[in-house]
Protein backbone atom coordinates (compact mmCIF):
# COMPACT_ATOMS: atom_id res chain seq x y z
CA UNK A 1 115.77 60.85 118.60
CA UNK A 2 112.63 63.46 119.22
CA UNK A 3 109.27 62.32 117.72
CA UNK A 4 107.98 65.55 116.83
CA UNK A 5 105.48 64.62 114.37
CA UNK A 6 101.99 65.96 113.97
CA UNK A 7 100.77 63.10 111.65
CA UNK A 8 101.26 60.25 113.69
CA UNK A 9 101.35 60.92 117.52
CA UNK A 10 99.04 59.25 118.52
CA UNK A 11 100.36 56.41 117.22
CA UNK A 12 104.15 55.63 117.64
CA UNK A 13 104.65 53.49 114.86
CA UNK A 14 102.24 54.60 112.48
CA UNK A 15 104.04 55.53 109.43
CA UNK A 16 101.39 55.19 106.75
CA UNK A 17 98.04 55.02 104.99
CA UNK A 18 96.68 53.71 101.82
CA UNK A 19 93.49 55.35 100.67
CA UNK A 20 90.14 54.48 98.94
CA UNK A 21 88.10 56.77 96.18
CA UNK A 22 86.71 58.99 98.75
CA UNK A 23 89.67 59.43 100.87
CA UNK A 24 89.05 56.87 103.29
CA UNK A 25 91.95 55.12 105.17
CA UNK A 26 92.10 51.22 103.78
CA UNK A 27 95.53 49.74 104.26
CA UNK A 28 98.02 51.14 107.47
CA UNK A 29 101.51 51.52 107.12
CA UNK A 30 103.32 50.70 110.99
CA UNK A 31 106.94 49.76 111.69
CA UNK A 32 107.55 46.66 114.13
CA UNK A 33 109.06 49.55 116.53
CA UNK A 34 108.35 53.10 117.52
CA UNK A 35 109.43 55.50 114.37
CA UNK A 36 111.71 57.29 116.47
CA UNK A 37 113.94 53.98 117.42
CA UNK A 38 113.64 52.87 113.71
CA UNK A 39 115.40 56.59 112.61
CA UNK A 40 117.36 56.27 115.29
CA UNK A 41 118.63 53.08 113.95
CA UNK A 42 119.15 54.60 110.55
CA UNK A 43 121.34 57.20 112.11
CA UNK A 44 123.29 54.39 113.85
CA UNK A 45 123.93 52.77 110.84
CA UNK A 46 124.66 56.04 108.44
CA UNK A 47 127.09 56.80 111.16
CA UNK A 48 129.14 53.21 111.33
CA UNK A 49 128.99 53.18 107.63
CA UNK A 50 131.17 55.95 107.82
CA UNK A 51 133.42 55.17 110.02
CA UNK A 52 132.12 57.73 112.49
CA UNK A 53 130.42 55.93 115.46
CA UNK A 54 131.51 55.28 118.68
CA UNK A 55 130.70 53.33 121.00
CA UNK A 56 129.63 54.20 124.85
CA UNK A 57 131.98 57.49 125.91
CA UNK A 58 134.66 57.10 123.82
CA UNK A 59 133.06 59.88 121.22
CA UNK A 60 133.76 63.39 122.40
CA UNK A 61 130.30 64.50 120.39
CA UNK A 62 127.16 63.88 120.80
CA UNK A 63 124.63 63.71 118.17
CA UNK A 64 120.84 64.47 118.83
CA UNK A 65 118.39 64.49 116.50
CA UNK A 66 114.42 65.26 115.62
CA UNK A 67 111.49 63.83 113.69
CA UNK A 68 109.31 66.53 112.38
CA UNK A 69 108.00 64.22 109.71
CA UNK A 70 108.08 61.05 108.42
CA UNK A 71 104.86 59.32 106.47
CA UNK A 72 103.75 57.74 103.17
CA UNK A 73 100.57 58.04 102.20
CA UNK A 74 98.85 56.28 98.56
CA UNK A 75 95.87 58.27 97.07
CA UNK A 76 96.64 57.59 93.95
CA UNK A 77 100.73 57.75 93.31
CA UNK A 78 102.77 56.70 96.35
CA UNK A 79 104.66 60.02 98.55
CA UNK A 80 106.51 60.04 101.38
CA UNK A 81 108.48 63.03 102.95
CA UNK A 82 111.24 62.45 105.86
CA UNK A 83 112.13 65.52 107.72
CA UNK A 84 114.52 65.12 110.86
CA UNK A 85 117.28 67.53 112.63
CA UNK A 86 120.27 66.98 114.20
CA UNK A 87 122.55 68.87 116.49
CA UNK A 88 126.45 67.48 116.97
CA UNK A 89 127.36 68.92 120.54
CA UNK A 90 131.05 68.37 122.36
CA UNK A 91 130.60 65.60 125.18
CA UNK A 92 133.02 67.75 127.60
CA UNK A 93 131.74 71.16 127.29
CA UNK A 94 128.29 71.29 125.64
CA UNK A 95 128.83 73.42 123.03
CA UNK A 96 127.12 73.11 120.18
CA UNK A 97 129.70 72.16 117.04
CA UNK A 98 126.98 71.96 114.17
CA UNK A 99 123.31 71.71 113.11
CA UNK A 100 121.67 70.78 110.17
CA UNK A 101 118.33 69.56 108.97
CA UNK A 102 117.50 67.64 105.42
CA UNK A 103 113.88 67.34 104.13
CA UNK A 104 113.31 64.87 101.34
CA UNK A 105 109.84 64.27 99.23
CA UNK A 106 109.10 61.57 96.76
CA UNK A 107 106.42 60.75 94.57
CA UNK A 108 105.94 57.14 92.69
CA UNK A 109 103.66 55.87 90.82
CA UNK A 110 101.66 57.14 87.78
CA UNK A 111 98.27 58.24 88.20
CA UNK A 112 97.25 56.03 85.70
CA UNK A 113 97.76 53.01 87.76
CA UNK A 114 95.77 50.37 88.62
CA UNK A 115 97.39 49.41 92.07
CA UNK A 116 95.32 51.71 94.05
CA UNK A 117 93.02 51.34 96.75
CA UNK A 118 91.91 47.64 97.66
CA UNK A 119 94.44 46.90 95.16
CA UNK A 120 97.49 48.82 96.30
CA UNK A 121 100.93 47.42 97.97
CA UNK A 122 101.68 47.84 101.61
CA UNK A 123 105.06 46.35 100.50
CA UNK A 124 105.51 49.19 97.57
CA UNK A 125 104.67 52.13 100.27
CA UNK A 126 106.72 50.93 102.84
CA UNK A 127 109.70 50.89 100.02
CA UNK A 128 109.42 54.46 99.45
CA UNK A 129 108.78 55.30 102.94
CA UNK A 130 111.92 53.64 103.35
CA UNK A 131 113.86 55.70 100.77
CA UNK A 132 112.70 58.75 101.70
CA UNK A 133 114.05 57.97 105.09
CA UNK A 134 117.81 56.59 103.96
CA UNK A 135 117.75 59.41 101.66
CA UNK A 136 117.20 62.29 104.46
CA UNK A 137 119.49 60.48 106.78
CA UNK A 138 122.47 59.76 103.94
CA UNK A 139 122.30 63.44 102.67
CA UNK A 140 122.53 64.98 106.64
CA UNK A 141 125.36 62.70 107.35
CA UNK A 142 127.37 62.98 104.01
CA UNK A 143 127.08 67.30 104.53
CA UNK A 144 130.87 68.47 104.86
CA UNK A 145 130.01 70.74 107.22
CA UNK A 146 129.32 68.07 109.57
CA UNK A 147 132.44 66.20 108.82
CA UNK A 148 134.27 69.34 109.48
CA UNK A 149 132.80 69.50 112.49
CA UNK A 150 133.44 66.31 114.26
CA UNK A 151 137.33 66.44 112.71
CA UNK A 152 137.86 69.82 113.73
């Protein structure tokens, strides 16, 4: 998995950041890894749930994928957006079977709430962080076109 992100470069696990009245950064959102192993992860995991991981050579695909965003940020409401790619190539030849990317945005939280700030959740970012994330990685590996791909 490609880190490609902007936000976040500079540090690898850097996911989030809650902010104050003014805009300035209170509370940081990190993973206990580098983003691009915890994605990777999900991947693993979206794949095996569906029966379609394989362990060392025994796949003839390969499946490579990119990060060109993942973050949560809290002004006010919670958001988090989880962009990533992923190319399916055949092992033996190189060709390139499928590609598809997903890009999923959520907002939670009312803007009447008094959880902001000083007063606002690591816990409850990281959740949507989190979903935004599954939700990105379930809808590019439930796509037909990709199971059509890796059957054909």
């Amino acid at each position: 998995m490609i880190n490609e992100r902007r936000t976040g470069r500079d540090d690898p696990t850097w996911i989030g950041t809650i902010r104050g009245g003014y805009g300035n950064p209170l509370k940081a959102l990190h993973a206990p890894e580098p983003v691009d192993q915890v994605v990777r992860k999900a991947f693993a995991d979206g794949l095996a749930a569906r029966g379609l991981s394989a362990t060392g050579t025994s796949s003839p695909y390969t499946l490579a994928g990119a990060i060109h965003q993942f973050d949560a940020n809290q002004y006010i409401r919670r958001e988090a957006t989880a962009d990533f790619s992923v190319v399916v190539t055949e092992r033996a030849s190189g060709r390139e079977v499928w590609r598809g990317r997903e890009k999923v945005y959520i907002v939670d939280g009312s803007i009447l709430s008094l959880g902001v700030g000083v007063f606002a959740s690591v816990e409850d970012l990281q959740r949507v962080a989190l979903q935004a994330m599954n939700q990105a990685v379930d809808k590019l590996l439930d796509k037909p076109e990709l199971r059509a791909a890796v059957r054909a």
